[in-house]
N, C-alpha and C. Protein backbone atom coordinates (compact mmCIF):
# COMPACT_ATOMS: atom_id res chain seq x y z
N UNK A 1 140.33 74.29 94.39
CA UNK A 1 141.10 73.52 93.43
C UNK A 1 140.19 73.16 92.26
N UNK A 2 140.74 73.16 91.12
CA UNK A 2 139.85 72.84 89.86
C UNK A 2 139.73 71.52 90.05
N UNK A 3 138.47 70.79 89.30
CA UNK A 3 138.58 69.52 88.92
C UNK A 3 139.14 68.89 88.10
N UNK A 4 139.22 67.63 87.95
CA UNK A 4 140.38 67.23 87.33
C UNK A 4 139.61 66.98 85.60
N UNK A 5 140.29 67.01 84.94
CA UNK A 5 140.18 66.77 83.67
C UNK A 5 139.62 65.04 83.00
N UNK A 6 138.74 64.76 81.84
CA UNK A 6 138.64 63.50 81.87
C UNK A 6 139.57 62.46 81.37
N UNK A 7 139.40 61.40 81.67
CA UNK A 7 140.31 60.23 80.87
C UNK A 7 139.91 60.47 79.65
N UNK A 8 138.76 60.62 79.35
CA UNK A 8 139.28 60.47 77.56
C UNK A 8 139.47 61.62 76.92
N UNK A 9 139.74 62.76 77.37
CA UNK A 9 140.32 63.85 76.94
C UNK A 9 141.92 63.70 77.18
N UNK A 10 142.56 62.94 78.11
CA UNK A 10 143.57 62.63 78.34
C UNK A 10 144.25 62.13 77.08
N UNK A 11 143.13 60.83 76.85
CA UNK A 11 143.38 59.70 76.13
C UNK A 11 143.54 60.37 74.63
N UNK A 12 142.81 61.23 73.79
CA UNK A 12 142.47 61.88 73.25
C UNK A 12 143.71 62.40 72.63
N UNK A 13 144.48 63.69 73.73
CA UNK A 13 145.30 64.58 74.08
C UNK A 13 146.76 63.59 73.12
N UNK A 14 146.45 62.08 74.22
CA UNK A 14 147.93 61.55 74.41
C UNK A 14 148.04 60.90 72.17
N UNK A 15 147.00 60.22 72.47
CA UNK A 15 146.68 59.71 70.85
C UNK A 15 146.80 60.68 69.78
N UNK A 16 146.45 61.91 69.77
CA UNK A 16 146.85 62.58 69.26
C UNK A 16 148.34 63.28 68.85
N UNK A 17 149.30 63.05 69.72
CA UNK A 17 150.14 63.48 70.06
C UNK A 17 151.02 62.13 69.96
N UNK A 18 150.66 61.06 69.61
CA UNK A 18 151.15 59.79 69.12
C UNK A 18 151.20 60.04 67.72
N UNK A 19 150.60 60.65 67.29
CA UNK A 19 150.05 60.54 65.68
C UNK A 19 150.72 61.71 64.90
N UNK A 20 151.97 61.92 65.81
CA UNK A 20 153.13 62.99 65.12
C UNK A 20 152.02 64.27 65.74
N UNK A 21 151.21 64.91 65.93
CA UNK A 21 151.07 66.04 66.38
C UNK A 21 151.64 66.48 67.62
N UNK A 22 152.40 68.15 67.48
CA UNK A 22 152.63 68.86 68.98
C UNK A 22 151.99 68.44 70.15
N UNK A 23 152.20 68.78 71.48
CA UNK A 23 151.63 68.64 72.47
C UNK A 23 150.98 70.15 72.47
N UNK A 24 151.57 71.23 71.58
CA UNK A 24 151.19 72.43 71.88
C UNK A 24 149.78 72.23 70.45
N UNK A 25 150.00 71.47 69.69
CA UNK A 25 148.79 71.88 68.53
C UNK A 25 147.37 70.63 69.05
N UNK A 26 148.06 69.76 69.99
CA UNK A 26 146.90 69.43 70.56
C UNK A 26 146.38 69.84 71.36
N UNK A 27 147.10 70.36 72.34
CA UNK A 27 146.40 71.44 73.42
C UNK A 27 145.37 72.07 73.13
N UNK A 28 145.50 72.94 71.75
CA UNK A 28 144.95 73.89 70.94
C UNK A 28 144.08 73.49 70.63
N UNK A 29 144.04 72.03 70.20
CA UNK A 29 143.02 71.47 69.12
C UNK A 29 141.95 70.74 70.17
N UNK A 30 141.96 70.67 70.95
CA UNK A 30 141.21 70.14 72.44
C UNK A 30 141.08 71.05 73.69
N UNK A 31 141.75 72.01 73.84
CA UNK A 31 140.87 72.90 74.45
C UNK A 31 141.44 73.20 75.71
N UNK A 32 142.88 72.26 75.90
CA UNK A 32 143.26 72.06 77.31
C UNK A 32 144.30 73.31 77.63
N UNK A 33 145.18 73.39 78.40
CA UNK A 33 146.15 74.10 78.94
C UNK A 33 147.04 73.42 78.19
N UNK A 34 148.55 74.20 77.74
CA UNK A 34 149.50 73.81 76.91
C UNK A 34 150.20 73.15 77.84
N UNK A 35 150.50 73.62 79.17
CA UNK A 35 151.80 73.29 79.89
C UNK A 35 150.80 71.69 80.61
N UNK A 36 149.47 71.65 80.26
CA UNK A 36 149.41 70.33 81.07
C UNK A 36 149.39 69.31 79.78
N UNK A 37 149.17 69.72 78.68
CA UNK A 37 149.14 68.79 77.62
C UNK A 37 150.88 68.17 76.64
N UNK A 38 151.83 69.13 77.50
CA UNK A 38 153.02 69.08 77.66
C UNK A 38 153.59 68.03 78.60
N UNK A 39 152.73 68.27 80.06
CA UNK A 39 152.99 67.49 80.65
C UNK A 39 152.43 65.40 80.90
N UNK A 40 151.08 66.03 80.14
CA UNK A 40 151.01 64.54 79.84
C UNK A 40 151.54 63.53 79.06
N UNK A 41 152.06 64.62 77.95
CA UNK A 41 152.79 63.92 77.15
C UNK A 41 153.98 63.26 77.39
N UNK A 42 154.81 64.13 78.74
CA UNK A 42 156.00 64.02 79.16
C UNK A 42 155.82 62.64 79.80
N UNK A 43 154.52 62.29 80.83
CA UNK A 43 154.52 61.49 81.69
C UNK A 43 154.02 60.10 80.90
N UNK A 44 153.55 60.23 79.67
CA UNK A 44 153.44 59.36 78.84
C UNK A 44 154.37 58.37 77.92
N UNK A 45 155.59 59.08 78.16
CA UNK A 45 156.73 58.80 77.56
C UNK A 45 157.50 57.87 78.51
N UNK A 46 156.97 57.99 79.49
CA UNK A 46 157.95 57.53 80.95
C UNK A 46 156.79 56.26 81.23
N UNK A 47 155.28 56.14 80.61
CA UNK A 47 154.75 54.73 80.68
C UNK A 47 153.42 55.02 81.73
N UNK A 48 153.40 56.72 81.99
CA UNK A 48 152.76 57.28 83.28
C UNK A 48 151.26 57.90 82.50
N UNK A 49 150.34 56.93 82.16
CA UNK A 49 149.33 56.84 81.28
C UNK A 49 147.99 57.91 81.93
N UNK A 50 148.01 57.28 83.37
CA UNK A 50 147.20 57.31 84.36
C UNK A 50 147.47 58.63 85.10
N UNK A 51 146.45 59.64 85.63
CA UNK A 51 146.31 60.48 86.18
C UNK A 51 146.95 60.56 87.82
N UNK A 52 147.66 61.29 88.31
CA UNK A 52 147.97 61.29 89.77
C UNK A 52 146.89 61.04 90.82
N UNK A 53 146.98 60.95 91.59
CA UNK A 53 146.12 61.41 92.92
C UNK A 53 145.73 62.73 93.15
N UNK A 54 144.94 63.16 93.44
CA UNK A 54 144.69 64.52 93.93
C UNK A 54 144.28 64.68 95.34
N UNK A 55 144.61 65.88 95.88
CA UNK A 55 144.53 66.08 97.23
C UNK A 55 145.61 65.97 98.23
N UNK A 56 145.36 65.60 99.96
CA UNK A 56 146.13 66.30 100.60
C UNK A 56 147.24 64.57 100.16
N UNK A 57 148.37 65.09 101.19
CA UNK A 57 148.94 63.47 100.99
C UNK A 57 148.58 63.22 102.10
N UNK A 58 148.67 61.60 102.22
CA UNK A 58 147.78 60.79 103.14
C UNK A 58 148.54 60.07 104.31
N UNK A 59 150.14 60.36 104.45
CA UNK A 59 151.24 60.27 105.84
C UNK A 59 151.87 61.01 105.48
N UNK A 60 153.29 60.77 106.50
CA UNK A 60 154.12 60.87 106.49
C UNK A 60 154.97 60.00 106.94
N UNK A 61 156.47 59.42 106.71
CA UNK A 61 157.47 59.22 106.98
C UNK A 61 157.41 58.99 108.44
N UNK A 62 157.17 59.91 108.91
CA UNK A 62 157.45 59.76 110.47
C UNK A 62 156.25 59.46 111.40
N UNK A 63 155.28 59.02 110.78
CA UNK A 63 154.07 58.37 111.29
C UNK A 63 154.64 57.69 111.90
N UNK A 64 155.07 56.40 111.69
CA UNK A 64 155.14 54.77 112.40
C UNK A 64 155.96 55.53 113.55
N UNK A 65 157.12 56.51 113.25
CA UNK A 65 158.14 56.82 114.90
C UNK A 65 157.28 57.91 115.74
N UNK A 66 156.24 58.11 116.07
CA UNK A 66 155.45 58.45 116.52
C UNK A 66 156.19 58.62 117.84
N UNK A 67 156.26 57.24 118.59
CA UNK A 67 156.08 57.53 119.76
C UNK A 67 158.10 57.51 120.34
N UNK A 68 159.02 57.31 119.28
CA UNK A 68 159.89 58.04 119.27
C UNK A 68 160.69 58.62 119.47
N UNK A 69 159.98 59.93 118.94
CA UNK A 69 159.94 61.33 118.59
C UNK A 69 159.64 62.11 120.07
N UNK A 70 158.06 60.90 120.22
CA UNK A 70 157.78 61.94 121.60
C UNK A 70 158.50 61.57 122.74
N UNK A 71 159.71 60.22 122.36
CA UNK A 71 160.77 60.36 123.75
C UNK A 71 161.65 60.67 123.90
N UNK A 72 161.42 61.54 122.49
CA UNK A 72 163.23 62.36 122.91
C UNK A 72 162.68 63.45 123.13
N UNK A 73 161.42 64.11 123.05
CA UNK A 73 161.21 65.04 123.37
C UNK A 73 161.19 65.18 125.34
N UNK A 74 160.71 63.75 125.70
CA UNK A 74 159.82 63.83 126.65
C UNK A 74 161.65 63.63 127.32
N UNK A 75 162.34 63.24 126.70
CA UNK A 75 164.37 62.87 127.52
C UNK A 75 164.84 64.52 128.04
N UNK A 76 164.41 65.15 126.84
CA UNK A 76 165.02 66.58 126.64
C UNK A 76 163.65 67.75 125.85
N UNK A 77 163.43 68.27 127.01
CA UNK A 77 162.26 69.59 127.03
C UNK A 77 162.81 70.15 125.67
N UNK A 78 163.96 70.56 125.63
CA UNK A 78 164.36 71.93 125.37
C UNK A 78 165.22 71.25 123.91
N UNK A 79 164.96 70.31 123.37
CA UNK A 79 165.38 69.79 122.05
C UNK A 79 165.65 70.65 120.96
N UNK A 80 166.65 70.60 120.08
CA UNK A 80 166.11 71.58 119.27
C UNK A 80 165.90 70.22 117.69
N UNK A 81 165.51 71.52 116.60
CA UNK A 81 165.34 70.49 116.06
C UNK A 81 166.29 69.90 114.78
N UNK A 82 167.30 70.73 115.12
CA UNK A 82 168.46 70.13 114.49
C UNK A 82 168.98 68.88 115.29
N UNK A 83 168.84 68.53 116.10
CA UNK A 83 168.95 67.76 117.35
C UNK A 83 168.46 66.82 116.96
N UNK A 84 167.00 66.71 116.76
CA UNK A 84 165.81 65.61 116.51
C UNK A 84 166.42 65.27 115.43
N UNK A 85 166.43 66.04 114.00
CA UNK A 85 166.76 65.89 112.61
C UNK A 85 167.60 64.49 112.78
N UNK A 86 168.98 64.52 113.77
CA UNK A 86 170.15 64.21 113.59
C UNK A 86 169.89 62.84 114.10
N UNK A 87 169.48 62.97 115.28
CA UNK A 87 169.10 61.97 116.32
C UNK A 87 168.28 60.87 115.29
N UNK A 88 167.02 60.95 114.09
CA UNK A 88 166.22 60.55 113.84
C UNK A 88 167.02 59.59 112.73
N UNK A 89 168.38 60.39 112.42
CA UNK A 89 168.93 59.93 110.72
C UNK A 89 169.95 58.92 111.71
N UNK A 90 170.48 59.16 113.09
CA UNK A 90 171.56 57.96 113.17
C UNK A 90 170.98 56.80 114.03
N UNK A 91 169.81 57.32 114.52
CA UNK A 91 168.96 56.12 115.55
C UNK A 91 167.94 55.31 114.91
N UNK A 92 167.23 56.33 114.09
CA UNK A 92 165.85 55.73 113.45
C UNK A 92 165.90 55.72 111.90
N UNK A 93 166.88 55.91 111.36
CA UNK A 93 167.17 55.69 110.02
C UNK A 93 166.44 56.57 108.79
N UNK A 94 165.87 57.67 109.32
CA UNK A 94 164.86 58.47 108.86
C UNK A 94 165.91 59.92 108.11
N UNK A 95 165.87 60.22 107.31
CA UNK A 95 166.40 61.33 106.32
C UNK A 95 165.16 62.13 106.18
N UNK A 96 164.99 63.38 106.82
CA UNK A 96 164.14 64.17 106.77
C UNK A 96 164.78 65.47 107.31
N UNK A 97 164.24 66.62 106.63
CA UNK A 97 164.56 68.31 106.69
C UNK A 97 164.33 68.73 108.18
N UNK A 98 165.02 69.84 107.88
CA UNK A 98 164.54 70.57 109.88
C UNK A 98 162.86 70.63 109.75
N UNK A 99 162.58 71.93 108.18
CA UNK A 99 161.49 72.20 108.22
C UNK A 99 160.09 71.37 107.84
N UNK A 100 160.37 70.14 107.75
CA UNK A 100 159.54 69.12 107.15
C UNK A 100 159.38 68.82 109.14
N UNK A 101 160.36 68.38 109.68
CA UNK A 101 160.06 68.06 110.69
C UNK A 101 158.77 68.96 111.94
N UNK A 102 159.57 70.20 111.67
CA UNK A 102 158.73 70.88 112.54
C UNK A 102 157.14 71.10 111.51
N UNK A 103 156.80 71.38 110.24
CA UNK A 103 155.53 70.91 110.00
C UNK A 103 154.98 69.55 111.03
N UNK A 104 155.22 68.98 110.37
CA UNK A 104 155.00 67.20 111.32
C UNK A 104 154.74 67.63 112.64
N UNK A 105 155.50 68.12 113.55
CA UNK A 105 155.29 68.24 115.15
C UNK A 105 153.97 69.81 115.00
N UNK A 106 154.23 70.01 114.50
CA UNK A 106 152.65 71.56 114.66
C UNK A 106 151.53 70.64 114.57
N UNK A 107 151.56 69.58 113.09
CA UNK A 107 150.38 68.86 113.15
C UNK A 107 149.85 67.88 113.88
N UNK A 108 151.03 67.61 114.75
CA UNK A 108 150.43 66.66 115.70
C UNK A 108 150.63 67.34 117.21
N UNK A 109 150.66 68.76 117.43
CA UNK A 109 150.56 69.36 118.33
C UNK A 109 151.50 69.93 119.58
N UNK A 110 152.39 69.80 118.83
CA UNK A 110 153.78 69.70 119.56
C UNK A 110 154.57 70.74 119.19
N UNK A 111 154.10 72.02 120.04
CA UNK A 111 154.79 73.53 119.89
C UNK A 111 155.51 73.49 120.96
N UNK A 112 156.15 74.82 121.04
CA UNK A 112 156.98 75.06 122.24
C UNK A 112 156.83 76.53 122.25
N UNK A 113 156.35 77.32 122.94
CA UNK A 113 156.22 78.94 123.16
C UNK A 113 157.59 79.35 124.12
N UNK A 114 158.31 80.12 123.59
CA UNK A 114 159.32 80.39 124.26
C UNK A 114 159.21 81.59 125.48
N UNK A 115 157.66 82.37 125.46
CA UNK A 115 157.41 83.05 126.46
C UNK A 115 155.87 82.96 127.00
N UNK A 116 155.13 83.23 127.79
CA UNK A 116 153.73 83.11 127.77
C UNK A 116 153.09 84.50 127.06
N UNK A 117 151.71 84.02 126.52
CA UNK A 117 151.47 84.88 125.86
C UNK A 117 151.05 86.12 126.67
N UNK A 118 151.06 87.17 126.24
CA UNK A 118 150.90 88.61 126.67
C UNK A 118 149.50 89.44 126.12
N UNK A 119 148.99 89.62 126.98
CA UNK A 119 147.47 90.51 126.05
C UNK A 119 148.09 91.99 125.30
N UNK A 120 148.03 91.95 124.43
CA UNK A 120 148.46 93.07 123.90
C UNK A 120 148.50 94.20 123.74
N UNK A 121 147.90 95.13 125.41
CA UNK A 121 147.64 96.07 125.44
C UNK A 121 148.72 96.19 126.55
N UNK A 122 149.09 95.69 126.75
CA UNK A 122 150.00 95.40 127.86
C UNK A 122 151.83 95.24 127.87
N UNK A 123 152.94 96.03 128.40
CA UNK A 123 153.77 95.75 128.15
C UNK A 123 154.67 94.68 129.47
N UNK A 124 155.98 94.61 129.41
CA UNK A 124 156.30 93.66 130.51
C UNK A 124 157.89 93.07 129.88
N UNK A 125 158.22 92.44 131.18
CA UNK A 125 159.66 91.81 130.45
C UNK A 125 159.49 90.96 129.53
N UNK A 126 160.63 90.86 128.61
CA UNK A 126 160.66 90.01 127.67
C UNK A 126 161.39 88.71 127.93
N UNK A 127 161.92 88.39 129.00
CA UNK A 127 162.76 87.12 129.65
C UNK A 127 162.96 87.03 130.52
């Protein structure tokens, strides 16, 4: 990932671009990327002065139902996760995707292999 750019090139960028100039002729005139000197400008307009965060994000949503999660798993083996999804939005008040969910359960370790694994030189039933 690149590093992030400075505040006073920001500052620079945004002042400039106060002062009736493009976001595209300041870009130019400072050295930056058009589409981010576009975008600061955008987020400047909205009062968003200050640079984001960078990096991974730091929860999720379904942190605190932790333990849950792992009792509906632990009610019903064979859950699916349209199941969970549903279960989570009318019990636990949580609005979250199938596939957001199953990220979440990989990272906290919670697969399900639907066959055992097979060395691969090897053939055999499939069920």
């Amino acid at each position: 990932m690149a590093r992030a750019l400075s505040e006073d090139l920001r500052s620079r960028v945004l002042k400039a671009s106060s002062e009736g100039m493009s976001a595209r002729q300041a870009a130019a005139r400072f050295g930056v990327g058009i589409s981010t000197a576009i975008r600061w400008v955008g987020r400047a307009k909205i009062g968003e002065r200050t640079p984001r965060p960078q990096g991974w994000r730091r929860g999720s949503a379904l942190d605190p139902h932790e333990a849950f999660i792992a009792g509906m798993i632990g009610e019903q083996k064979d859950i699916t996760l349209d199941e969970m999804v549903k279960r989570l939005a009318d019990e636990a008040n949580i609005q979250i995707g199938r596939s957001a969910l199953s990220v979440w359960l990989r990272r906290h370790g919670w697969t399900f292999k639907k066959r055992p694994h097979m060395h691969w030189s090897r053939s055999g039933p499939t069920s």
